[in-house]
Protein backbone atom coordinates (compact mmCIF):
# COMPACT_ATOMS: atom_id res chain seq x y z
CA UNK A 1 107.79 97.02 44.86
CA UNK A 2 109.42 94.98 42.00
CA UNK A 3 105.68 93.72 41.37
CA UNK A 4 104.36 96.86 40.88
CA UNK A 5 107.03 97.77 39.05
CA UNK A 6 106.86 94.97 36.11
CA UNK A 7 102.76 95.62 36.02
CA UNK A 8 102.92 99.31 35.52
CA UNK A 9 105.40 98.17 32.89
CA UNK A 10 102.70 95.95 30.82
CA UNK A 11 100.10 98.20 30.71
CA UNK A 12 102.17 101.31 30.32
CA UNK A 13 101.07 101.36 26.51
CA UNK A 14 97.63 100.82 27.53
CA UNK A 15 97.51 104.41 29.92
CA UNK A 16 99.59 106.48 27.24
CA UNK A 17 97.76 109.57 25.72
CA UNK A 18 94.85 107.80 26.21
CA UNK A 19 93.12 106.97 22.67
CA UNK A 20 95.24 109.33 20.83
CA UNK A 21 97.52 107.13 19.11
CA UNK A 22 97.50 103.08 17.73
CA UNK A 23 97.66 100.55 19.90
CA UNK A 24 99.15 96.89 19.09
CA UNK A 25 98.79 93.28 19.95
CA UNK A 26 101.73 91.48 18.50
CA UNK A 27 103.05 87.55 18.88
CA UNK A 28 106.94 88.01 18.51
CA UNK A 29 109.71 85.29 17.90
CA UNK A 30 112.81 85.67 19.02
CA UNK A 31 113.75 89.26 19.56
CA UNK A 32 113.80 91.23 22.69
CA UNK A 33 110.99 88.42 24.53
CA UNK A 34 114.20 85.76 23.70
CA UNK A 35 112.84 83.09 22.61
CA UNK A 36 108.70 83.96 22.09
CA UNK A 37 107.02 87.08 23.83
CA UNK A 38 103.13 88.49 23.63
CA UNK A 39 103.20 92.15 23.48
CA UNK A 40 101.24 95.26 23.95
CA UNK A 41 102.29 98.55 22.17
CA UNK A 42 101.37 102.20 22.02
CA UNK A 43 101.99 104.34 19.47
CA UNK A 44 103.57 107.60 21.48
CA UNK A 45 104.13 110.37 19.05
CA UNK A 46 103.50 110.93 15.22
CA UNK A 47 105.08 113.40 13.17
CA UNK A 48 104.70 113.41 9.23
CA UNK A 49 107.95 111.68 8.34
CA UNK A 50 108.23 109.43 11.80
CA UNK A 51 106.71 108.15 14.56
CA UNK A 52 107.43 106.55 18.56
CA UNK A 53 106.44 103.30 19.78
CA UNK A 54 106.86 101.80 22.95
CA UNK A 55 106.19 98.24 23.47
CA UNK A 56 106.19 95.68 26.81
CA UNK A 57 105.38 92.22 27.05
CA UNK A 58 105.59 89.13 28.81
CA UNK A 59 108.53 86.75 27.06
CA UNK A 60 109.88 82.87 27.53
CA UNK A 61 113.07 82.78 28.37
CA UNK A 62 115.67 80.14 27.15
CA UNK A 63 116.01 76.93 28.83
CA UNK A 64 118.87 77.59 30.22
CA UNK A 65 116.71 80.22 32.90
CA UNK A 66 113.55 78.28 33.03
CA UNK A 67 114.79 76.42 35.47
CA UNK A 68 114.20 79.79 37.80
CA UNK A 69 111.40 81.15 36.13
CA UNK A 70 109.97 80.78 32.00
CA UNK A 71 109.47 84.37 31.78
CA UNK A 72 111.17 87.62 31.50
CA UNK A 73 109.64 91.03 30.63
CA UNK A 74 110.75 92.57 27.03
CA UNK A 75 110.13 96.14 26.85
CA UNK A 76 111.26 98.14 23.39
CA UNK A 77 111.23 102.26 22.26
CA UNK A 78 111.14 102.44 18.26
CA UNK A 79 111.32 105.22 16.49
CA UNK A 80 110.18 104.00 12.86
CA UNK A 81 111.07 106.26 9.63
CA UNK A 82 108.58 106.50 7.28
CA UNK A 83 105.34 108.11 6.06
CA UNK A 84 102.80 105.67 4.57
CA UNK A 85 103.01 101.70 5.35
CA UNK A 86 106.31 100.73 5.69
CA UNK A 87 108.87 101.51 7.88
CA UNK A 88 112.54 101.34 8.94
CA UNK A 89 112.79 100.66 12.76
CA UNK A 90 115.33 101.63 15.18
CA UNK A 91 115.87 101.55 18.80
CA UNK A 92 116.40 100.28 22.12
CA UNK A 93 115.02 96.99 23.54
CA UNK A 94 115.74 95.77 27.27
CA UNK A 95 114.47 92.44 29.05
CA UNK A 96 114.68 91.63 32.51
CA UNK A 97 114.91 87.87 33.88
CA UNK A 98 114.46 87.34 37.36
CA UNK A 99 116.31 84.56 38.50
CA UNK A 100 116.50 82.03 41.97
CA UNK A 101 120.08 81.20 43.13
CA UNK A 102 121.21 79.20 45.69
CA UNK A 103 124.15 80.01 47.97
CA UNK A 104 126.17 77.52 49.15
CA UNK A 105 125.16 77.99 52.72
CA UNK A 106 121.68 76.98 51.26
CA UNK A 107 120.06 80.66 51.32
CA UNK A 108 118.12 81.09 48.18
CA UNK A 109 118.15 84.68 46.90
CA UNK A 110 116.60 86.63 43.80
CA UNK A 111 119.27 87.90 41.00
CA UNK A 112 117.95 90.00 38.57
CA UNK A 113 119.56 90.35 34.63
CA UNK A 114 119.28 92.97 32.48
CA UNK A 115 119.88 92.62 29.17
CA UNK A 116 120.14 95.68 26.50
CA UNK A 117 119.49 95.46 22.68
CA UNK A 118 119.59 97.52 20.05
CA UNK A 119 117.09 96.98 17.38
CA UNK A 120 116.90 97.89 13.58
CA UNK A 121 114.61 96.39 11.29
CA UNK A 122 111.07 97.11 9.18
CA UNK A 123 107.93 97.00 9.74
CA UNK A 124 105.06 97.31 7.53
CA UNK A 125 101.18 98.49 9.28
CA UNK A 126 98.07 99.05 7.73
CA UNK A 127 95.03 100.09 9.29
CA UNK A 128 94.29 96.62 10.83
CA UNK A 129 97.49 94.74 11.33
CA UNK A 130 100.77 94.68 11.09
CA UNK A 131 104.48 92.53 10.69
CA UNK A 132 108.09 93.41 11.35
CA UNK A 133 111.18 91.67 11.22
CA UNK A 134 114.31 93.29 13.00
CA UNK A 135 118.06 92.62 14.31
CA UNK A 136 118.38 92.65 17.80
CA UNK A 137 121.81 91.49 19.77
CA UNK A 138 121.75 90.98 23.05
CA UNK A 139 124.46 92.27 25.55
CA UNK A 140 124.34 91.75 29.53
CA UNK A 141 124.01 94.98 31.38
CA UNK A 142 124.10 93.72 34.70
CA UNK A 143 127.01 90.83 34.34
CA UNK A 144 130.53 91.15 34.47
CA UNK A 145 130.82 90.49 31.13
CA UNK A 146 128.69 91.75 28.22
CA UNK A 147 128.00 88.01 27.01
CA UNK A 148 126.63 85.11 28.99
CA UNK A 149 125.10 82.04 28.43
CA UNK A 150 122.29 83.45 28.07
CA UNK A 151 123.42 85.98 25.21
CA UNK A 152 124.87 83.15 23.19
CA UNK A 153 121.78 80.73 23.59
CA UNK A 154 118.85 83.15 22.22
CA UNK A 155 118.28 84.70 18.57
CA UNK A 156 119.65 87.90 17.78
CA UNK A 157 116.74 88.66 15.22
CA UNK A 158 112.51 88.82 15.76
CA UNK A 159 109.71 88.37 13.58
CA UNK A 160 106.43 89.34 14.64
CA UNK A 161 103.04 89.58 13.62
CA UNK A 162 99.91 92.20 15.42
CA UNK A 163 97.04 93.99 15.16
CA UNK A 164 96.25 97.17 15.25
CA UNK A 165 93.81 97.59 18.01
């Protein structure tokens, strides 16, 4: 089920509205993939002075969780101000890590993090590319505590760099 789950989430922005809107390709550091994520984004709605984009992605995770798995999936909603090329971004950005853990009766068992961020930032597009560079803090949403070691290990800021498919 979880399987499904995570695939419908990377090609989400492929299936949305069909070829109505932009789509995007972006390489990301830092931000919402943690340390370096490969997205795919969908421009959702577009009104003169705004529009919504929702992005998902595959991300490497921080050392300290790569000895469970590298990866974690980054998934982001924008909604970026503007009306010609550039942009001020803000949203919501979440990435799940799947982790292994070992009891200490020796059962190994899945534990799954959830981390929340919000994001605010620019971006500036043009008909064939685009780059953006935003602030995103990370907080644990499935912890006891909102910061981990995880939260204090990655970069609270990404840079990225796309086209515009």
């Amino acid at each position: 089920m979880l399987r499904i789950l995570l695939f419908t989430l990377l090609l989400y922005p492929l299936s949305v509205f069909g070829q109505l809107h932009s789509t995007f390709l972006s390489i990301e550091g830092g931000g919402t993939g943690m340390i370096a994520s490969i997205n795919i984004g969908k421009t959702l709605f577009v009104h003169s002075r705004y529009k919504i984009i929702f992005q998902s992605g595959l991300g490497w995770s921080p050392k300290i969780n790569s000895k469970n798995s590298p990866f974690n999936i980054p998934c982001q909603l924008t909604c970026n101000f503007g009306n010609r090329n550039s942009f001020f971004e803000a949203g919501l950005g979440v990435s799940l890590l799947i982790r292994k853990e070992t009891e200490k009766s020796g059962k190994n068992f899945r534990h799954r993090d959830l981390y929340l961020t919000p994001i605010v930032g620019i971006r500036h597009e043009t008909e064939r590319w685009f780059a953006r560079v935003y602030l995103s803090p990370f907080f644990n949403a499935t912890g006891k505590s909102l910061y981990d070691e995880i939260t204090s290990t990655i970069l609270s800021f990404g840079i990225a760099i796309g086209l515009v498919l």
